[in-house]
Protein backbone atom coordinates (compact mmCIF):
# COMPACT_ATOMS: atom_id res chain seq x y z
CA UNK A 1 0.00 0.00 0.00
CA UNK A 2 1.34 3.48 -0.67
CA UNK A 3 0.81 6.94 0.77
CA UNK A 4 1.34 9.91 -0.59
CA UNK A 5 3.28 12.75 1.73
CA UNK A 6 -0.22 14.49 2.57
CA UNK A 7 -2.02 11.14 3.64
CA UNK A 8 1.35 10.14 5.51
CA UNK A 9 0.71 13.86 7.20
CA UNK A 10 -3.11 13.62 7.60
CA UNK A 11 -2.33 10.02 9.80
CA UNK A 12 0.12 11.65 11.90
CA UNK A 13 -1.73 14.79 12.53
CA UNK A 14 -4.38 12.11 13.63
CA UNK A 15 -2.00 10.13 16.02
CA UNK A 16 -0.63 13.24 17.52
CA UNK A 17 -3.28 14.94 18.43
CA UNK A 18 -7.35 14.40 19.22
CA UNK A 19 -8.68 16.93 16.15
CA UNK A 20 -12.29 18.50 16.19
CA UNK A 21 -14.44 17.64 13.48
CA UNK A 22 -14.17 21.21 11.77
CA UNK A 23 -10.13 20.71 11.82
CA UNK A 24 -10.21 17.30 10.58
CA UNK A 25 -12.20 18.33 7.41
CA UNK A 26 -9.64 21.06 7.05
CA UNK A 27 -6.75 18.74 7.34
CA UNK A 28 -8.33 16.52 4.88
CA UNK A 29 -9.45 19.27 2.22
CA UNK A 30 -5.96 20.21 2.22
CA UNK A 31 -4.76 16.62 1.92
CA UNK A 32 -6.45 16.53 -1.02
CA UNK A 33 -5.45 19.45 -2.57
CA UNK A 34 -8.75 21.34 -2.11
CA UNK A 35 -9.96 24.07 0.14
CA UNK A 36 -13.28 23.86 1.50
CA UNK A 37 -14.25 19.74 2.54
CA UNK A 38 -17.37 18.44 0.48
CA UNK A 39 -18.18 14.87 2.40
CA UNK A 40 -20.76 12.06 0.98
CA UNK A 41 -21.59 8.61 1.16
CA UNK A 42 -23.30 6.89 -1.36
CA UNK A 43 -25.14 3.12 -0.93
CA UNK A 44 -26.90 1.49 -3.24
CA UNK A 45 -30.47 0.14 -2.25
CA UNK A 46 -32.91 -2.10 -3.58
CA UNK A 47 -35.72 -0.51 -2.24
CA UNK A 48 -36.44 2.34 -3.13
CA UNK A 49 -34.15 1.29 -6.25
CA UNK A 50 -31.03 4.00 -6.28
CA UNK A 51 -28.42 5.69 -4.78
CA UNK A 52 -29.21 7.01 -0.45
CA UNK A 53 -26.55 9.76 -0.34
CA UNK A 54 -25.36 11.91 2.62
CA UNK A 55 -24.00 14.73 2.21
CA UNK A 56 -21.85 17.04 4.42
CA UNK A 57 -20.15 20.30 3.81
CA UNK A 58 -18.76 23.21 6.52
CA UNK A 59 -19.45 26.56 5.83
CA UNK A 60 -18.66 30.17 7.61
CA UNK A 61 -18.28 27.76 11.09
CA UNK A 62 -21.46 25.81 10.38
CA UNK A 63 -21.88 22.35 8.94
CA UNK A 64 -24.54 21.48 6.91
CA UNK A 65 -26.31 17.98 6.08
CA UNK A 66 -28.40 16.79 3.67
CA UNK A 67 -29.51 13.79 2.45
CA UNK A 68 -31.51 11.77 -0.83
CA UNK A 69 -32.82 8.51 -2.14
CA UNK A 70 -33.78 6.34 -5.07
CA UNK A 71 -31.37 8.20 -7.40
CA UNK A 72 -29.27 7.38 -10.15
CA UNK A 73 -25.25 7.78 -9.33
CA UNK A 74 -24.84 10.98 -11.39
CA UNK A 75 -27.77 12.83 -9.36
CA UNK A 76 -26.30 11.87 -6.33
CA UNK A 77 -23.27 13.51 -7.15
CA UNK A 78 -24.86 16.48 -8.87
CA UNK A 79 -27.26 16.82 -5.53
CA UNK A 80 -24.14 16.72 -3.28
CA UNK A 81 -22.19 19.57 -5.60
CA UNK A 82 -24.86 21.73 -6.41
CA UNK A 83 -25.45 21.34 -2.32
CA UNK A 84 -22.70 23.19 -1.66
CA UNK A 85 -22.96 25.72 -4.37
CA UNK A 86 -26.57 26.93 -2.48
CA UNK A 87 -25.04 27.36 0.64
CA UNK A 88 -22.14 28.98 -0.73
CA UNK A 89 -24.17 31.24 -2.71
CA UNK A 90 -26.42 31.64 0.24
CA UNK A 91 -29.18 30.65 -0.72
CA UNK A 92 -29.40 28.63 2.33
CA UNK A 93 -29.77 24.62 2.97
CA UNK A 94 -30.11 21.84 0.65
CA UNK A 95 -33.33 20.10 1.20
C-alpha cells in the first residue's frame, strides 16, 4: 500500500493529536489538494431502487447535512455539488 506525503501527514496529525471535526475536514481538504471539505456517502439500495446519499459540507463555522434517495449515481453527485454551491451562494440549505 502506498501513501502519498499528505495522507502520511493527515495520519500523523491524527495520532498526535485528538482533532475537532471542523479541523479534521480542514486537514483533509488540504490533503487533497482542495480548500473547503465536500463529504458524501453513497449506498446502493434495492428498495427504493437507487443511490441514499449523505452529504456534508462546513461553511462560515457551520456544517450542513443533507440527504436523498432512489437516485441514479450521477444525481447523487450532482445533488451533493450543487449542495454546496446553495449554501455557498447563500441561498441557504439543501433540502
Amino acid at each position: 500500500m502506498k501513501f502519498s506525503a499528505a495522507s502520511a501527514f493527515l495520519i500523523a496529525a491524527l495520532c498526535i493529536a485528538p482533532l475537532r471535526a471542523d479541523s479534521f475536514d480542514d486537514l483533509a481538504a488540504k490533503a487533497a489538494g482542495g480548500d473547503l471539505p465536500l463529504w458524501g456517502t453513497l449506498v446502493w439500495k434495492d428498495k427504493p431502487a437507487g443511490w441514499k446519499t449523505q452529504w456534508s459540507f462546513g461553511w462560515r463555522g457551520h456544517v450542513y447535512r443533507w440527504v436523498a434517495a432512489g437516485i441514479s449515481f450521477d444525481e447523487a453527485f450532482r445533488r451533493g455539488f450543487e449542495g454546496a454551491a446553495q449554501i455557498m451562494s447563500g441561498h441557504g440549505a439543501p433540502g
